[in-house]
C-alpha atoms as a PDB file:
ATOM      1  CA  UNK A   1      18.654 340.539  82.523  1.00  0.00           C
ATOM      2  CA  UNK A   2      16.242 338.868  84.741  1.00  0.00           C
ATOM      3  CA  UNK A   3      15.520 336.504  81.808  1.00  0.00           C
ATOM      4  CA  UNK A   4      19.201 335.342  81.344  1.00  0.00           C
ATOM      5  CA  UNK A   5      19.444 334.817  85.350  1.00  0.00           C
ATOM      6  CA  UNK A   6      16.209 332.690  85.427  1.00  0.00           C
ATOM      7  CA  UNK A   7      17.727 330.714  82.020  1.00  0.00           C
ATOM      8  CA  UNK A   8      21.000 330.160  83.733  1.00  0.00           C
ATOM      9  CA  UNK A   9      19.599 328.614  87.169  1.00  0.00           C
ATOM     10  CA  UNK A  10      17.287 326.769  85.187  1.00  0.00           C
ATOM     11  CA  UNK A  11      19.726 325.289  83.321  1.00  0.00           C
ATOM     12  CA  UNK A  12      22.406 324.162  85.988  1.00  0.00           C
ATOM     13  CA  UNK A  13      19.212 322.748  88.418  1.00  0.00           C
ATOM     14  CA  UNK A  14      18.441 320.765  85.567  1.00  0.00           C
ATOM     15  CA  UNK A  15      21.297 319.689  83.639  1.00  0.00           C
ATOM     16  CA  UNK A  16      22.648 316.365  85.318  1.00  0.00           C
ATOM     17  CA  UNK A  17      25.342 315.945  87.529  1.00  0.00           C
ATOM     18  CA  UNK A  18      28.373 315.021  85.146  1.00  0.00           C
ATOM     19  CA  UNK A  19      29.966 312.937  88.483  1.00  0.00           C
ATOM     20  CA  UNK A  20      31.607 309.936  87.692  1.00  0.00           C
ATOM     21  CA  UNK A  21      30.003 306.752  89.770  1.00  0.00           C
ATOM     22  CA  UNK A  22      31.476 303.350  89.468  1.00  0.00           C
ATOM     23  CA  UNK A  23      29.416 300.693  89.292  1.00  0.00           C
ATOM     24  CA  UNK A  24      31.211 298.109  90.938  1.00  0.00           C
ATOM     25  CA  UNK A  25      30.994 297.538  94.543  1.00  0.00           C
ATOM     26  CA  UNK A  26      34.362 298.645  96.575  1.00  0.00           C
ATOM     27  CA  UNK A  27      33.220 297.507 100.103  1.00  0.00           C
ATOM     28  CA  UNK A  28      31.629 294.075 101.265  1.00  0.00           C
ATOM     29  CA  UNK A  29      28.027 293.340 101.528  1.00  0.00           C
ATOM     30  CA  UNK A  30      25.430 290.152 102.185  1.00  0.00           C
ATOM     31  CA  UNK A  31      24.474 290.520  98.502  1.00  0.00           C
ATOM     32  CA  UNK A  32      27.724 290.385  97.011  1.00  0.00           C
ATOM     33  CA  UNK A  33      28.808 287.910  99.875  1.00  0.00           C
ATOM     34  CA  UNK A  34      25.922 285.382  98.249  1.00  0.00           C
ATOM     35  CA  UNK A  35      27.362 286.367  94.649  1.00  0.00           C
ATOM     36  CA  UNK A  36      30.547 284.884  95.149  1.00  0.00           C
ATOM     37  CA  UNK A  37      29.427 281.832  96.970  1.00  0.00           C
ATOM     38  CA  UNK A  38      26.585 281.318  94.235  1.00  0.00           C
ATOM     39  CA  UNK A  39      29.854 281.458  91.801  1.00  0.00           C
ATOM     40  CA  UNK A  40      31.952 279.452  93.401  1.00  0.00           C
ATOM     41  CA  UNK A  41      28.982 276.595  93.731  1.00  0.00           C
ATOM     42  CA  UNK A  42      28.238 277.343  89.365  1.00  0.00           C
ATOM     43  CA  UNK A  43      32.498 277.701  88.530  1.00  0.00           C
ATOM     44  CA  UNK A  44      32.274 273.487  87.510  1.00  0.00           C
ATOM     45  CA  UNK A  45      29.757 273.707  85.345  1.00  0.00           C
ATOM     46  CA  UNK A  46      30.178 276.990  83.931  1.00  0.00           C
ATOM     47  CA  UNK A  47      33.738 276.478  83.193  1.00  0.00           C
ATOM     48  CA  UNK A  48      32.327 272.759  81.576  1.00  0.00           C
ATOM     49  CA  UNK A  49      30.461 274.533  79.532  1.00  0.00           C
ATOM     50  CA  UNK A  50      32.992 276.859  77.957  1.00  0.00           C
ATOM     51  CA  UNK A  51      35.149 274.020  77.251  1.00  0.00           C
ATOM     52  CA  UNK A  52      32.627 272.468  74.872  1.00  0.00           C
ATOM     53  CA  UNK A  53      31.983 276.621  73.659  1.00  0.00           C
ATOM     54  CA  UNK A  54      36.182 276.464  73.089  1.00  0.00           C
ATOM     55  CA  UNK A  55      37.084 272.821  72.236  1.00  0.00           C
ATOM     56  CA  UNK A  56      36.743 272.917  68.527  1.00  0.00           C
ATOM     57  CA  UNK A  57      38.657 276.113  68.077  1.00  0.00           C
ATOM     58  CA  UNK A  58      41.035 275.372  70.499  1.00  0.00           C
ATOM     59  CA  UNK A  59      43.751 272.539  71.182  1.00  0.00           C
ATOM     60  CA  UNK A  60      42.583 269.552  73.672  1.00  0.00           C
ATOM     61  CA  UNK A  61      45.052 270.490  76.158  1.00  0.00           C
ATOM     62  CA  UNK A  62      44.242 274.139  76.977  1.00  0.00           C
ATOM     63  CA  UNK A  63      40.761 274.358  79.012  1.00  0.00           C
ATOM     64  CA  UNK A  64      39.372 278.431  79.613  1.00  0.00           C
ATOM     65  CA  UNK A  65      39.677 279.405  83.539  1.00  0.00           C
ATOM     66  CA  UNK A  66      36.165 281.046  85.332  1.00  0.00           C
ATOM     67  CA  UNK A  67      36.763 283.597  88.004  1.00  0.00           C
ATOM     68  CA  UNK A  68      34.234 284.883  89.965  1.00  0.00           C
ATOM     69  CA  UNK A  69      35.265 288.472  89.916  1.00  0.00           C
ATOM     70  CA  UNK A  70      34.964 287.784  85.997  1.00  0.00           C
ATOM     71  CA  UNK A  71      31.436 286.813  86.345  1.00  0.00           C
ATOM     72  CA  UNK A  72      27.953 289.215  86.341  1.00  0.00           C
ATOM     73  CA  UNK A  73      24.982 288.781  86.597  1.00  0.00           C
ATOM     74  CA  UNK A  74      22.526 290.091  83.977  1.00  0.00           C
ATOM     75  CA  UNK A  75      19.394 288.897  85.012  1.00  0.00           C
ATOM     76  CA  UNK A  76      17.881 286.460  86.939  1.00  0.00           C
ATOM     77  CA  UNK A  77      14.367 284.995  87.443  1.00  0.00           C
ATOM     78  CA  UNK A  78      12.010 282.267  88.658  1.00  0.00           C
ATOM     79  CA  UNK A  79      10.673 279.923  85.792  1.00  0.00           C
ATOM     80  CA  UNK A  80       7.919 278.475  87.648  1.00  0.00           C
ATOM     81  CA  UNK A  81       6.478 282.209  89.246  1.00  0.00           C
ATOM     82  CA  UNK A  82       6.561 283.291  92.825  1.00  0.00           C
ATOM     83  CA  UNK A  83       8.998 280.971  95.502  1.00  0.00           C
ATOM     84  CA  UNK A  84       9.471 278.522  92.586  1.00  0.00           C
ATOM     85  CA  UNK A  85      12.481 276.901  93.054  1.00  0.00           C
ATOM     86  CA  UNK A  86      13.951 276.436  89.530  1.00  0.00           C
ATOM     87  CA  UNK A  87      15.901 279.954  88.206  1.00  0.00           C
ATOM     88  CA  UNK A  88      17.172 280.859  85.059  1.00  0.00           C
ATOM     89  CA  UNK A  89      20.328 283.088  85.895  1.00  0.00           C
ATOM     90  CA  UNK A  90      22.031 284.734  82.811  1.00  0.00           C
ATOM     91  CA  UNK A  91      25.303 285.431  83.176  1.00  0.00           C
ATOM     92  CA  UNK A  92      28.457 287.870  81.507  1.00  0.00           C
ATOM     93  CA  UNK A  93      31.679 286.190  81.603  1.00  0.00           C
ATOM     94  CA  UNK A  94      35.055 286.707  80.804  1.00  0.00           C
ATOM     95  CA  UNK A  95      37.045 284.104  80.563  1.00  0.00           C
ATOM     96  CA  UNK A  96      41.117 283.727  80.991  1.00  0.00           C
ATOM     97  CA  UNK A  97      43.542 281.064  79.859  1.00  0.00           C
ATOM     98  CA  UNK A  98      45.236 281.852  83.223  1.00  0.00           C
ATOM     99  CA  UNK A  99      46.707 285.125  82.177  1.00  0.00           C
ATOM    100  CA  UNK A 100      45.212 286.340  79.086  1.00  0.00           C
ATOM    101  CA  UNK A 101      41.669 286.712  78.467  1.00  0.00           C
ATOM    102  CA  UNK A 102      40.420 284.439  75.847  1.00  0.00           C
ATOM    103  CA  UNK A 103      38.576 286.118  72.563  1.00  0.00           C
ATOM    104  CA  UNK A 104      35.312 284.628  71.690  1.00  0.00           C
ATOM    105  CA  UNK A 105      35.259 285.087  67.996  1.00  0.00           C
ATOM    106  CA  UNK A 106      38.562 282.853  67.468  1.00  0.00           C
END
């Protein structure tokens, strides 16, 4: 009997916590205050560059939309080491024709 108690407390100290955390950000912060701006500055060329990703699958008159709320950041890091100035940012982004999202295997 002592066995089975010992087993059982065992097993719910270490069996995870099943909680459900989300992972984006519901309040406002200095980090995610520097995301947006850092977005907003990149939108131009990001939404540049998935024109040229679109343009021969798609008609000449239709150009994908960039939102920053539709934008993450993956990774980021410094190509010339420690307080170099020239990053390599990799982004995830989900693109919208201005109300649907856009597939990218057309």
């Amino acid at each position: 009997m002592r066995k089975v108690l010992i087993v059982f407390i065992l097993s719910l100290v270490l069996t995870p916590s099943f909680q459900h955390s989300s992972a984006k950000s519901t309040e406002d912060s200095e980090e995610l205050r520097l995301q947006d701006m850092l977005m907003n500055m990149l939108a131009p060329y990001i939404e540049k560059d998935l024109t040229n990703f679109y343009y021969p699958k798609i008609s000449k008159e239709f150009s994908p939309h960039v939102t920053p709320w539709k934008i993450d950041v993956i990774e980021t890091r410094r190509v010339n080491g420690f307080r170099g100035f020239i990053l390599e940012i990799t982004f995830e982004i989900e693109p919208t024709d201005g109300g649907h999202n856009i597939p990218y295997d057309l």
